[in-house]
PDB file of N, CA and C in Angstrom:
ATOM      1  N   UNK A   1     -31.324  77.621 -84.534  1.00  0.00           N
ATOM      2  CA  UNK A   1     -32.567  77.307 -83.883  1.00  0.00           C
ATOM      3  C   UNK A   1     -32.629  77.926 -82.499  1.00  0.00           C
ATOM      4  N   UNK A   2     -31.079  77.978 -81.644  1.00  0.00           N
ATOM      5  CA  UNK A   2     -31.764  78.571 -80.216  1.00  0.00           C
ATOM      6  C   UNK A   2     -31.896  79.973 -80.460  1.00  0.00           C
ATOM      7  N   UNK A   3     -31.179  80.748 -81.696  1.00  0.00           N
ATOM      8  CA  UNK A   3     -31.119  82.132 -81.865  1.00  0.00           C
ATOM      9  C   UNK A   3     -32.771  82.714 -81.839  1.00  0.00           C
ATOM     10  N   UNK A   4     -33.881  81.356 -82.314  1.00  0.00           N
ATOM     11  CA  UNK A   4     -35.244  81.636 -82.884  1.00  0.00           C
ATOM     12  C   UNK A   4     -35.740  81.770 -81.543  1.00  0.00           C
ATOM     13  N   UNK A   5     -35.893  80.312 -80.415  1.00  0.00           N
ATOM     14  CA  UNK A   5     -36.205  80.247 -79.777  1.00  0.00           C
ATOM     15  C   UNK A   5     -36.060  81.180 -78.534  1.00  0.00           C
ATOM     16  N   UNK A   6     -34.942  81.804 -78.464  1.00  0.00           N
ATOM     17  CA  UNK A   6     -34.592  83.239 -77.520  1.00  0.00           C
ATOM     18  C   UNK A   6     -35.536  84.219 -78.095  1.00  0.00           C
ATOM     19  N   UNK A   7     -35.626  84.850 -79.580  1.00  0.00           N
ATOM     20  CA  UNK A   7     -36.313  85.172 -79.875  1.00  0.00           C
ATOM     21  C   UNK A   7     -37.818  85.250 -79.682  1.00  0.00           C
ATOM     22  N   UNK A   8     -38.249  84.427 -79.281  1.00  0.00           N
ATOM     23  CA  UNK A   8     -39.853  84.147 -79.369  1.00  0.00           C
ATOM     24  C   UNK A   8     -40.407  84.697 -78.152  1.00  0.00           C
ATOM     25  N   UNK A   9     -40.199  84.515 -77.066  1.00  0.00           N
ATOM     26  CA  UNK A   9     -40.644  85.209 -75.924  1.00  0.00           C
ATOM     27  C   UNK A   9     -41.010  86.435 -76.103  1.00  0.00           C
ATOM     28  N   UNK A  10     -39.543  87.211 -76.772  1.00  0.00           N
ATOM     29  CA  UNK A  10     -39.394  89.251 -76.987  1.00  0.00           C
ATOM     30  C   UNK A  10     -40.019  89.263 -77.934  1.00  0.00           C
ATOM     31  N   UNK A  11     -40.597  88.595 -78.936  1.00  0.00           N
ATOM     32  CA  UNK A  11     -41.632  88.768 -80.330  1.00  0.00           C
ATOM     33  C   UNK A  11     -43.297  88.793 -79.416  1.00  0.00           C
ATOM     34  N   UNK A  12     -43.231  87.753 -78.777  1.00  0.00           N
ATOM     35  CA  UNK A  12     -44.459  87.465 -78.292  1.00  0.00           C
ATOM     36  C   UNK A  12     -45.051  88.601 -77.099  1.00  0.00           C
ATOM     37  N   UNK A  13     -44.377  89.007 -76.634  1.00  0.00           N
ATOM     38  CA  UNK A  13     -44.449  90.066 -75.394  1.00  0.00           C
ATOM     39  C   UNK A  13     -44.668  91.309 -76.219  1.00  0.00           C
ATOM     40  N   UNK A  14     -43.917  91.563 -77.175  1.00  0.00           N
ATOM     41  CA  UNK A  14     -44.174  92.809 -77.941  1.00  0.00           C
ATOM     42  C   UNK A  14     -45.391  92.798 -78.768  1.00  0.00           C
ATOM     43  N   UNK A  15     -45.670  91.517 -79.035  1.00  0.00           N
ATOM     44  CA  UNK A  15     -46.938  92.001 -79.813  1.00  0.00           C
ATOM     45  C   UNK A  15     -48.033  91.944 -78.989  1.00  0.00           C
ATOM     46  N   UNK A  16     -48.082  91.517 -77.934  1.00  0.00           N
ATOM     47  CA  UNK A  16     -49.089  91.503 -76.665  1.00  0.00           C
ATOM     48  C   UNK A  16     -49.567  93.145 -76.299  1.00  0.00           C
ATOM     49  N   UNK A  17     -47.984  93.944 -75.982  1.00  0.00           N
ATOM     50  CA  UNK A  17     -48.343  95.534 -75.977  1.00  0.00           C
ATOM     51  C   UNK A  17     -48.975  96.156 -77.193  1.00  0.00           C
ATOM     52  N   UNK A  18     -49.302  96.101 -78.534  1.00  0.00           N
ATOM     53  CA  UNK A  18     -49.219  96.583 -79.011  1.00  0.00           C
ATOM     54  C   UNK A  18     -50.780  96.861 -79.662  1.00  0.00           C
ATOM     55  N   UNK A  19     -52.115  95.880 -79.486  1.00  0.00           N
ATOM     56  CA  UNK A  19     -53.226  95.827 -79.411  1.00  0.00           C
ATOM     57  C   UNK A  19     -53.515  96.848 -78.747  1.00  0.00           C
ATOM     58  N   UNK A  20     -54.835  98.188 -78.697  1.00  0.00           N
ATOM     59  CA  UNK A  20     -55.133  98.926 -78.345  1.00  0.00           C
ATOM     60  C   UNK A  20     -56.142  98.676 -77.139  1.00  0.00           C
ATOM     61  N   UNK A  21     -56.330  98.698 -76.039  1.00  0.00           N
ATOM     62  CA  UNK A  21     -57.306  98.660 -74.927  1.00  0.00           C
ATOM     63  C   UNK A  21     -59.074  98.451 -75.001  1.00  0.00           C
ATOM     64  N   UNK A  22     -59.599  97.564 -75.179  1.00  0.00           N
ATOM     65  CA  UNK A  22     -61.172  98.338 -75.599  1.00  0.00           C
ATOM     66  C   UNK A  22     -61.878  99.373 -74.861  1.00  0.00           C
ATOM     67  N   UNK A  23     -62.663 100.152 -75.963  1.00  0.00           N
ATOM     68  CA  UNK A  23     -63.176 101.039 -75.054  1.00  0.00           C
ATOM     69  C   UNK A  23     -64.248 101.164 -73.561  1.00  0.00           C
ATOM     70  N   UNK A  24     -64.152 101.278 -72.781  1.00  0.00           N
ATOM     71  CA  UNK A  24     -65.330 100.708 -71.774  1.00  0.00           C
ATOM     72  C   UNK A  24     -66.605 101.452 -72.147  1.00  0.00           C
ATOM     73  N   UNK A  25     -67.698 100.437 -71.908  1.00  0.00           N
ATOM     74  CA  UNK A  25     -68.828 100.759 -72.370  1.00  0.00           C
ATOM     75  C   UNK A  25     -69.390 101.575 -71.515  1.00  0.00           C
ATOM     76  N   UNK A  26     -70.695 102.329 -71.838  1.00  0.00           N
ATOM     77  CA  UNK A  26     -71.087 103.196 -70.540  1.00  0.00           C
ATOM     78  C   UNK A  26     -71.939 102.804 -69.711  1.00  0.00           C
ATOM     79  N   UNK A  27     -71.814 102.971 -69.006  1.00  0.00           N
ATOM     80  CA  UNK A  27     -73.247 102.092 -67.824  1.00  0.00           C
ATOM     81  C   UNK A  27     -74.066 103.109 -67.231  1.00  0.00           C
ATOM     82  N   UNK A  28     -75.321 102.573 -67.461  1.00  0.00           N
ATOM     83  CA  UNK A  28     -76.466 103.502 -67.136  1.00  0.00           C
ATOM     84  C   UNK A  28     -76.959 103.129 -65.586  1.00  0.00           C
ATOM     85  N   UNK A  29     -77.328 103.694 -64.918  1.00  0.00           N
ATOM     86  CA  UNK A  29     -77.548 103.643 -63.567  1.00  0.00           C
ATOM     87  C   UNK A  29     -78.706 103.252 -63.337  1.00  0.00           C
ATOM     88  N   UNK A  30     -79.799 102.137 -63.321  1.00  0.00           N
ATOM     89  CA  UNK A  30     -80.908 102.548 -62.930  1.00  0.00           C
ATOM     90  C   UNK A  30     -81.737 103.009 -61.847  1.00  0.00           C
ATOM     91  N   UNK A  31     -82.714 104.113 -62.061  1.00  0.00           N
ATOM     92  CA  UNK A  31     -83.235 105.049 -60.702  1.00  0.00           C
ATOM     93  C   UNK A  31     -84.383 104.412 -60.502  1.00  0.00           C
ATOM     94  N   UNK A  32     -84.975 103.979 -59.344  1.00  0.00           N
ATOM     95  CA  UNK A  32     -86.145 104.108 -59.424  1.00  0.00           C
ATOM     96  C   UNK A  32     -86.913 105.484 -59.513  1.00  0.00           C
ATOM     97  N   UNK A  33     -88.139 105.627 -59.896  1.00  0.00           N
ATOM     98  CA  UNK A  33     -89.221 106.926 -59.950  1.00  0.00           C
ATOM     99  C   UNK A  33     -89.327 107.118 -58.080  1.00  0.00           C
ATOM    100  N   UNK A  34     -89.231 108.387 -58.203  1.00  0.00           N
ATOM    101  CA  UNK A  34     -89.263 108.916 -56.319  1.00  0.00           C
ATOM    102  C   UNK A  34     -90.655 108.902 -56.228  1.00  0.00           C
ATOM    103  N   UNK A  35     -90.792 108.252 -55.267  1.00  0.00           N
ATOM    104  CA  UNK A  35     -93.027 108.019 -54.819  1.00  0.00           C
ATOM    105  C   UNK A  35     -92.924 108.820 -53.774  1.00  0.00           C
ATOM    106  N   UNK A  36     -93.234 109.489 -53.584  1.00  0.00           N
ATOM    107  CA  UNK A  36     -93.629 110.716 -52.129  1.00  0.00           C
ATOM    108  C   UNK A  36     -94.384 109.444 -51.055  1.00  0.00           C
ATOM    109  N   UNK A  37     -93.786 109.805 -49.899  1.00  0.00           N
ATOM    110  CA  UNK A  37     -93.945 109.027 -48.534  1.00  0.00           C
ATOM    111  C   UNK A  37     -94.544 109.535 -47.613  1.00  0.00           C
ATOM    112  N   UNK A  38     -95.663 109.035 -46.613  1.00  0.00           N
ATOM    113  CA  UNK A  38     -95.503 109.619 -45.728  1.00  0.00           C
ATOM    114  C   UNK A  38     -94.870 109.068 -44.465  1.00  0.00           C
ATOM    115  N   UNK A  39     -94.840 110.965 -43.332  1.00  0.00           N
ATOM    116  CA  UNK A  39     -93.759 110.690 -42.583  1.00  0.00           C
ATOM    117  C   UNK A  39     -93.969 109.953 -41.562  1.00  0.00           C
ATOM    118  N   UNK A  40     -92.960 109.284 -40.614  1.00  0.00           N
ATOM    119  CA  UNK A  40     -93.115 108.208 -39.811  1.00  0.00           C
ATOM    120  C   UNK A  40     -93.991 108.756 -38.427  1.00  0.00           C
ATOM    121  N   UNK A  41     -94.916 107.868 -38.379  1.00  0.00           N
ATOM    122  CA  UNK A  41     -95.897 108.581 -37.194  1.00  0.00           C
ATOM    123  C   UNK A  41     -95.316 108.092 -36.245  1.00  0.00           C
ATOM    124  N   UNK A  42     -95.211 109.079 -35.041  1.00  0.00           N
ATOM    125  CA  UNK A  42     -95.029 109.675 -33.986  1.00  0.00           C
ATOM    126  C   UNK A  42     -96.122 109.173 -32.651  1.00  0.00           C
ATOM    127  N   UNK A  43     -95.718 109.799 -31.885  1.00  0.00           N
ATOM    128  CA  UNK A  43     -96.502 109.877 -30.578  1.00  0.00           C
ATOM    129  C   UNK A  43     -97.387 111.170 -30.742  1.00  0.00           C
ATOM    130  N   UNK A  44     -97.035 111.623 -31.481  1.00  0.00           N
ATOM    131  CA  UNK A  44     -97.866 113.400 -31.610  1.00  0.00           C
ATOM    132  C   UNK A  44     -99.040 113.004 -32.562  1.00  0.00           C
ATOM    133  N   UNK A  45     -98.827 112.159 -33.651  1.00  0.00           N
ATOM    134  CA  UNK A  45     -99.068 111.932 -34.801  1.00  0.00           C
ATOM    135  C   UNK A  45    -100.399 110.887 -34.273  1.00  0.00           C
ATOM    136  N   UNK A  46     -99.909 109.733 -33.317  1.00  0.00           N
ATOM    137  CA  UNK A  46    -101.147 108.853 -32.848  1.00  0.00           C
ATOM    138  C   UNK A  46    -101.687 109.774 -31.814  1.00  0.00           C
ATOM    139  N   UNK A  47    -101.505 110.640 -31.196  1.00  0.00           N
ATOM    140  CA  UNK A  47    -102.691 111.389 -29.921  1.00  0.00           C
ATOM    141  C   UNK A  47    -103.802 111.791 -31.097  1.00  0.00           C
ATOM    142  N   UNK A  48    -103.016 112.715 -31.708  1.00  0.00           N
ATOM    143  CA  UNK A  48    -104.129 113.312 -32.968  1.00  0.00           C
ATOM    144  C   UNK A  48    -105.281 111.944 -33.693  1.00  0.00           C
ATOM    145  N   UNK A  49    -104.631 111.086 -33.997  1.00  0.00           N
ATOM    146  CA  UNK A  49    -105.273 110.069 -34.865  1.00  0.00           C
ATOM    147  C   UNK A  49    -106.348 108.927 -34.189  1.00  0.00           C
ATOM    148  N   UNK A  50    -106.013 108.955 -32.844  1.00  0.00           N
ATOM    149  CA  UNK A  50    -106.916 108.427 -31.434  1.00  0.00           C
ATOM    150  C   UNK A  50    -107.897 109.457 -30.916  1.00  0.00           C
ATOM    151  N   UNK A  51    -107.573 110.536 -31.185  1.00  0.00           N
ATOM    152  CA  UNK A  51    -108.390 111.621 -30.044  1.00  0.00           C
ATOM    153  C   UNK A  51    -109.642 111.782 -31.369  1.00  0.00           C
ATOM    154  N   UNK A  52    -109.340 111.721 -32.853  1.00  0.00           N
ATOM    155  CA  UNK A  52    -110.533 111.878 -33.576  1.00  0.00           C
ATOM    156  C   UNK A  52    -111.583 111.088 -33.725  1.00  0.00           C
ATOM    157  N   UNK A  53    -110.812 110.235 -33.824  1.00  0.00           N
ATOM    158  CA  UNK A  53    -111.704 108.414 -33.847  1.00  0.00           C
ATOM    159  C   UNK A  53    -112.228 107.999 -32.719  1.00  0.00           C
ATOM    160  N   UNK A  54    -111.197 108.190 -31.547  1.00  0.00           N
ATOM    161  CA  UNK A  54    -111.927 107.704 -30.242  1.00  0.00           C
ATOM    162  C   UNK A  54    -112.322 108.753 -29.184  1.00  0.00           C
ATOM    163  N   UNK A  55    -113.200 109.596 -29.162  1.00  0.00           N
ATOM    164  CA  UNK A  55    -113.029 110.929 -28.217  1.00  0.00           C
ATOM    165  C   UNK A  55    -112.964 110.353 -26.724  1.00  0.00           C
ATOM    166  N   UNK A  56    -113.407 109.146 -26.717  1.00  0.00           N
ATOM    167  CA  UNK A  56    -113.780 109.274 -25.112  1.00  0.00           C
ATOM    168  C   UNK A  56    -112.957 108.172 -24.706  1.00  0.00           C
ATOM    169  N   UNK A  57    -112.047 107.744 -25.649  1.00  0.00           N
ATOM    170  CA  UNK A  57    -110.339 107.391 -24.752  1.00  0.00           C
ATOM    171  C   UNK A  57    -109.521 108.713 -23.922  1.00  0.00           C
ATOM    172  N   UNK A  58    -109.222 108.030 -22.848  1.00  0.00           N
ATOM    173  CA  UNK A  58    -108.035 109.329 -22.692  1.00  0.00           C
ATOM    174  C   UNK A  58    -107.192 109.109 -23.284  1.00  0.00           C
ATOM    175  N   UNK A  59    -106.185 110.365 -23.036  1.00  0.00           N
ATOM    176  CA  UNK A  59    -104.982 110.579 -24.394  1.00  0.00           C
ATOM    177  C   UNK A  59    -104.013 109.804 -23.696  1.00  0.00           C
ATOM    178  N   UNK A  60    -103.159 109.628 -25.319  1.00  0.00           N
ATOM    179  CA  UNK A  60    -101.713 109.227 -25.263  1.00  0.00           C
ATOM    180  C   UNK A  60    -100.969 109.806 -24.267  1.00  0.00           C
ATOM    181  N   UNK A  61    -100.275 108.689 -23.817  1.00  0.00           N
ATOM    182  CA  UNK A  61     -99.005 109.029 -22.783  1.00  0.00           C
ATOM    183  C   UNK A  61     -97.860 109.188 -23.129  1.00  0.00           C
ATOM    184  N   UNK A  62     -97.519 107.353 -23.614  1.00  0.00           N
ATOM    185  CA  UNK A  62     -96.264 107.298 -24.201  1.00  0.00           C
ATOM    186  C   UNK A  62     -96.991 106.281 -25.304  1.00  0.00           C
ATOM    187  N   UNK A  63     -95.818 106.400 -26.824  1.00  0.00           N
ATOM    188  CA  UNK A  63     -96.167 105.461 -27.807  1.00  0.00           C
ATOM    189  C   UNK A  63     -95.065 105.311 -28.671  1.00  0.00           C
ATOM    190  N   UNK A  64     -95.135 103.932 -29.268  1.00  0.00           N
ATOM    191  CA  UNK A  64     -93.931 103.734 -29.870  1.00  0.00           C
ATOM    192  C   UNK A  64     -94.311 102.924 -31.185  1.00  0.00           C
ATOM    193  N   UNK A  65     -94.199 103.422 -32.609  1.00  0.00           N
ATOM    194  CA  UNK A  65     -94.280 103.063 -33.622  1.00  0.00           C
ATOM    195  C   UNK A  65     -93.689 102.089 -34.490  1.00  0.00           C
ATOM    196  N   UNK A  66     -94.132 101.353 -35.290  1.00  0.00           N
ATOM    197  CA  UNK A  66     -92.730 100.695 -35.463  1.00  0.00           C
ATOM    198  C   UNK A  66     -93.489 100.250 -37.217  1.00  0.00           C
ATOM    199  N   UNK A  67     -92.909  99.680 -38.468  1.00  0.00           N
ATOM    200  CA  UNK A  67     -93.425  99.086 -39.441  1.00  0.00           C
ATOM    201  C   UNK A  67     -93.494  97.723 -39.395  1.00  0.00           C
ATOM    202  N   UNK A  68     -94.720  97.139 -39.802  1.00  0.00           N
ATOM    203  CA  UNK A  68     -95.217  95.843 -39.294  1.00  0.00           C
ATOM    204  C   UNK A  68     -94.262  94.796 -39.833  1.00  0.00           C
ATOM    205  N   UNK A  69     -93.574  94.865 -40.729  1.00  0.00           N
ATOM    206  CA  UNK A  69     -92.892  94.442 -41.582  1.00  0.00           C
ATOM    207  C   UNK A  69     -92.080  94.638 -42.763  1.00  0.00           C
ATOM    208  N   UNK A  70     -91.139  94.060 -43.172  1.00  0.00           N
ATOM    209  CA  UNK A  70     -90.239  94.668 -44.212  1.00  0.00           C
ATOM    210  C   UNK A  70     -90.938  94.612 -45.868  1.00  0.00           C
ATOM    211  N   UNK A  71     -91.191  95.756 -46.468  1.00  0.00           N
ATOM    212  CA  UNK A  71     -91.986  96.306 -47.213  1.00  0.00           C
ATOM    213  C   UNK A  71     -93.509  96.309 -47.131  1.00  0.00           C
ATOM    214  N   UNK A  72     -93.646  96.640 -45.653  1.00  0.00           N
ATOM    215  CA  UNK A  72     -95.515  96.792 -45.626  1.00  0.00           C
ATOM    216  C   UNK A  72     -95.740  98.141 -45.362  1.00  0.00           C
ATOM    217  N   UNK A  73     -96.642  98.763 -45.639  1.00  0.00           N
ATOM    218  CA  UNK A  73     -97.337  99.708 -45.530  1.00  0.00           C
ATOM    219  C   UNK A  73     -97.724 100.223 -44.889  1.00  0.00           C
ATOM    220  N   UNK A  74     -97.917  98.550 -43.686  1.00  0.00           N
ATOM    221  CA  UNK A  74     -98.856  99.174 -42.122  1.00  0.00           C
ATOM    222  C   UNK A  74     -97.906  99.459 -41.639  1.00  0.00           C
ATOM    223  N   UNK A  75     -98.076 100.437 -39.881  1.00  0.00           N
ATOM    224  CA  UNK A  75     -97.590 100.806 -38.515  1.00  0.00           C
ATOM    225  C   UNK A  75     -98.050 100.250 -38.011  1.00  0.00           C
ATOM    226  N   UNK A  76     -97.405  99.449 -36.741  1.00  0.00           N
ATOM    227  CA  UNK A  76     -98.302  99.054 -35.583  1.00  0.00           C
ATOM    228  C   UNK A  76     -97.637 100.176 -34.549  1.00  0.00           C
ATOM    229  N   UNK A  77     -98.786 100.657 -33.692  1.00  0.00           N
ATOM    230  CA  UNK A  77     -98.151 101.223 -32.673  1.00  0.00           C
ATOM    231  C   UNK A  77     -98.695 101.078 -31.488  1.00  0.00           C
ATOM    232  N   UNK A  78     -97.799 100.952 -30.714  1.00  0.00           N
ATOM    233  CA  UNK A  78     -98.047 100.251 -28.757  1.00  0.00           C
ATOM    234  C   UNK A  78     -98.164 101.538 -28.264  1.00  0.00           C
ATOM    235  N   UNK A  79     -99.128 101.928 -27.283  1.00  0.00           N
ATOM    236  CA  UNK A  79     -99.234 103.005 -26.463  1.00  0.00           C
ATOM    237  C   UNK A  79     -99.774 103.145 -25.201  1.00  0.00           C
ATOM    238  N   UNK A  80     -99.485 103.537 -24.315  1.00  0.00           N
ATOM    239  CA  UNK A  80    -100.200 103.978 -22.891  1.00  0.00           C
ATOM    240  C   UNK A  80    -101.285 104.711 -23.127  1.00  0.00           C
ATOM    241  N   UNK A  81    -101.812 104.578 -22.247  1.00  0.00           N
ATOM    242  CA  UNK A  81    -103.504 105.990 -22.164  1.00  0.00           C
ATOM    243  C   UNK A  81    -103.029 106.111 -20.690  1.00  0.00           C
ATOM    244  N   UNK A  82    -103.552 107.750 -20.204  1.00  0.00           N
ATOM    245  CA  UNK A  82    -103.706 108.304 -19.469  1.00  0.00           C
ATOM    246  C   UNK A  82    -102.654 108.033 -18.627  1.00  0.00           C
ATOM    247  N   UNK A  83    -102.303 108.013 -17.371  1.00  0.00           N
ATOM    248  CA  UNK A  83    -101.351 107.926 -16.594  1.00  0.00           C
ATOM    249  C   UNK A  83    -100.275 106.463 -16.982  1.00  0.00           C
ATOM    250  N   UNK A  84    -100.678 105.425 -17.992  1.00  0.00           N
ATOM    251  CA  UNK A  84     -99.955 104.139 -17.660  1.00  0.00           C
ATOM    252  C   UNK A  84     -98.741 105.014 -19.012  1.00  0.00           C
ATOM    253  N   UNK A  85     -98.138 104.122 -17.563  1.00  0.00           N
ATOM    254  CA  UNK A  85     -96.561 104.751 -18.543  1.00  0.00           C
ATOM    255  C   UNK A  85     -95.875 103.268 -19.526  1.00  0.00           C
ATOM    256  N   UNK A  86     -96.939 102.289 -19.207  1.00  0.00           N
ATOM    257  CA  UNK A  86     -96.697 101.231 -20.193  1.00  0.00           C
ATOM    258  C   UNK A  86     -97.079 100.949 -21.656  1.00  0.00           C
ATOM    259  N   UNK A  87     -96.718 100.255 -22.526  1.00  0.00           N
ATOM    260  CA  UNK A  87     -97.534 100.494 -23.837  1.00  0.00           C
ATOM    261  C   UNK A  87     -98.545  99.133 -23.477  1.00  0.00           C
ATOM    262  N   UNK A  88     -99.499  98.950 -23.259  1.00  0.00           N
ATOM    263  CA  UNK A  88    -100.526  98.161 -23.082  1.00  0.00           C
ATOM    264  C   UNK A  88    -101.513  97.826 -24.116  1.00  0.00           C
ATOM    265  N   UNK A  89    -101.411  98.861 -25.564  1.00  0.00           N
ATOM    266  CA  UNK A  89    -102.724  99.120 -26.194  1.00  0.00           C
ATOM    267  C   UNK A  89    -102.015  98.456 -27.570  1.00  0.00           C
ATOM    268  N   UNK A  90    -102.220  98.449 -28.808  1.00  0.00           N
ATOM    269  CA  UNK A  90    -101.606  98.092 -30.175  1.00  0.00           C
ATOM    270  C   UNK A  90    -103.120  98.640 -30.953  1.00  0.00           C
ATOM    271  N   UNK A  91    -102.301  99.408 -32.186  1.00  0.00           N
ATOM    272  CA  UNK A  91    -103.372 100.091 -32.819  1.00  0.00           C
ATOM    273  C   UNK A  91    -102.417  99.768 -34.099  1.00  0.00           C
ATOM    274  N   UNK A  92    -103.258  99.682 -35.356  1.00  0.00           N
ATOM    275  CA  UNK A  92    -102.628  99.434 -36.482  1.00  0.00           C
ATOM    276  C   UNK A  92    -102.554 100.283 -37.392  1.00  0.00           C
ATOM    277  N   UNK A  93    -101.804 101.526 -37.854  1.00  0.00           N
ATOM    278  CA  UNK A  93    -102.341 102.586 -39.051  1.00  0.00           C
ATOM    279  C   UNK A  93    -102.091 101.801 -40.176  1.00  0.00           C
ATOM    280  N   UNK A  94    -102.484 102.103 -40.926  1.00  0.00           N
ATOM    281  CA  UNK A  94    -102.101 102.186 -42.630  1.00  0.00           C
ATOM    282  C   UNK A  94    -102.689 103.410 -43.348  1.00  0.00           C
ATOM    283  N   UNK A  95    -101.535 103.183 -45.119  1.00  0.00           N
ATOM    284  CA  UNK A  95    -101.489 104.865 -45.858  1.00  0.00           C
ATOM    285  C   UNK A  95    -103.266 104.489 -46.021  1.00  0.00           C
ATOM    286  N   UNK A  96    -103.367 105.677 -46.019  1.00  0.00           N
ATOM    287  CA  UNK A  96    -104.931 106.047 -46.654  1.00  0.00           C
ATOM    288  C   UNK A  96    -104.873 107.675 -47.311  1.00  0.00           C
ATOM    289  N   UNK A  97    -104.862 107.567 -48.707  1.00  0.00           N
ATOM    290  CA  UNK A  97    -105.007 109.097 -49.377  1.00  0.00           C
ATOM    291  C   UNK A  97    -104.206 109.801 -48.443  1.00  0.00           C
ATOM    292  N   UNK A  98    -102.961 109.808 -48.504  1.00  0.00           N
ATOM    293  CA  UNK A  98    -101.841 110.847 -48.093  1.00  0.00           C
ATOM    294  C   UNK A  98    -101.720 111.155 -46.871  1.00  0.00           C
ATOM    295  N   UNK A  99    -102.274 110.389 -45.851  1.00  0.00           N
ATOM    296  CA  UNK A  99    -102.659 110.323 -44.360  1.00  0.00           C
ATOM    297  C   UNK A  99    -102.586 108.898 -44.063  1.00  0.00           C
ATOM    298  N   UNK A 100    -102.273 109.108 -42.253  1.00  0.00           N
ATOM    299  CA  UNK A 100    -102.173 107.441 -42.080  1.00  0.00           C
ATOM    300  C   UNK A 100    -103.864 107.722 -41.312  1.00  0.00           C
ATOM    301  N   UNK A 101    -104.127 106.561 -41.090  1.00  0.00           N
ATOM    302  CA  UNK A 101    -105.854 106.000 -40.477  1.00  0.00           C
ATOM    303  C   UNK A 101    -105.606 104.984 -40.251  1.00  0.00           C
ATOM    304  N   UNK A 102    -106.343 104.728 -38.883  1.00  0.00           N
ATOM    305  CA  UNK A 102    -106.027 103.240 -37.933  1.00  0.00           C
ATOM    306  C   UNK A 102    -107.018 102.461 -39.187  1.00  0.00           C
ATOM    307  N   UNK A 103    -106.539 101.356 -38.946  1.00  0.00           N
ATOM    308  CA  UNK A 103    -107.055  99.983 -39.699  1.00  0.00           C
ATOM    309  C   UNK A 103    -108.352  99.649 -39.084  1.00  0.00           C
ATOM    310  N   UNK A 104    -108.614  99.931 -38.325  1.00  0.00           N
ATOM    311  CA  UNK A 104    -109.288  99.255 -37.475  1.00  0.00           C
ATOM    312  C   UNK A 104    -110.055  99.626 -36.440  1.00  0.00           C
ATOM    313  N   UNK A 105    -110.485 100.753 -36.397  1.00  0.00           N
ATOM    314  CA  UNK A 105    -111.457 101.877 -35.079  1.00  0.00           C
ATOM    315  C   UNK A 105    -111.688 101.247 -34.501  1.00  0.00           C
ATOM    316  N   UNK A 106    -112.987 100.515 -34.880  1.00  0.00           N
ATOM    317  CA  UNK A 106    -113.470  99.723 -33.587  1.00  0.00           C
ATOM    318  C   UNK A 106    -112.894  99.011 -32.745  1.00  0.00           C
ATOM    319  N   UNK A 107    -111.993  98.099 -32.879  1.00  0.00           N
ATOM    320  CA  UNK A 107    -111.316  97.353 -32.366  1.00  0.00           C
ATOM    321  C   UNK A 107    -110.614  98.001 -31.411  1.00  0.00           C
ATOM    322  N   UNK A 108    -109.949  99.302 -31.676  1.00  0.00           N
ATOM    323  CA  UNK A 108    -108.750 100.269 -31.091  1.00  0.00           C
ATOM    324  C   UNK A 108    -109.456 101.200 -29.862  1.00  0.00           C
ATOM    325  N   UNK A 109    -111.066 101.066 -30.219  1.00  0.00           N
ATOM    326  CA  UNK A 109    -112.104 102.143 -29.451  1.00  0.00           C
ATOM    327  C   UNK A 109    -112.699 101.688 -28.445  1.00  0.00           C
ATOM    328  N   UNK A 110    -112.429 100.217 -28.498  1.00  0.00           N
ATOM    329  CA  UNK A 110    -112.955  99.335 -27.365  1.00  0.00           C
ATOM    330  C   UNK A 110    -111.948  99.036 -26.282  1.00  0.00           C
ATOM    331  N   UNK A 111    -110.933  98.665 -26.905  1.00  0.00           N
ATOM    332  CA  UNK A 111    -109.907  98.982 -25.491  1.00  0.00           C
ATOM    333  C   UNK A 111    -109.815  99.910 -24.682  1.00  0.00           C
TER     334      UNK A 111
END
């Protein structure tokens, strides 16, 4: 009986090695579809987009863009006019047909 019991461990270990590995399955990656973006507006980007809409603001000084929120669409952007080197103003773009356009003219044309 202890001859069995010595035995059993080296039976049991050997047949443990001897089962073949399964094969690993393949894993597919999923992509999202690439949506064309547009690019992050600028200070260059709001002079242009103020000077059409509002002619008789003076121009951008300084401006600073930012996204209104995490997965939104809109820009808000703070900017100086004419000599103020502060951002004093808030203008809102959003996408419009492959271009950004303030949300909001009037509002942005009166300040």
């Amino acid at each position: 009986m202890k001859k069995i019991a010595l035995l059993l461990p080296v039976l049991v270990l050997a047949a443990c090695g001897q089962e073949p590995a399964p094969e690993p399955a393949p894993t597919q990656i999923p992509t999202a579809p690439a949506t064309p973006s547009l690019p992050a507006p600028d200070q260059e980007l709001l002079t242009g987009i103020l000077a059409e809409a509002c002619p008789e603001l003076k121009p951008v000084n300084t401006a600073v863009c930012k996204r209104a929120g995490f997965g939104s669409t809109d820009v808000i952007c703070e900017y100086g006019l004419g000599e103020d080197e502060y951002l004093r103003n808030k203008a809102t773009l959003t996408s419009g047909e492959g271009e950004w356009v303030l949300a909001d003219p009037e509002t942005v044309c009166a300040q």
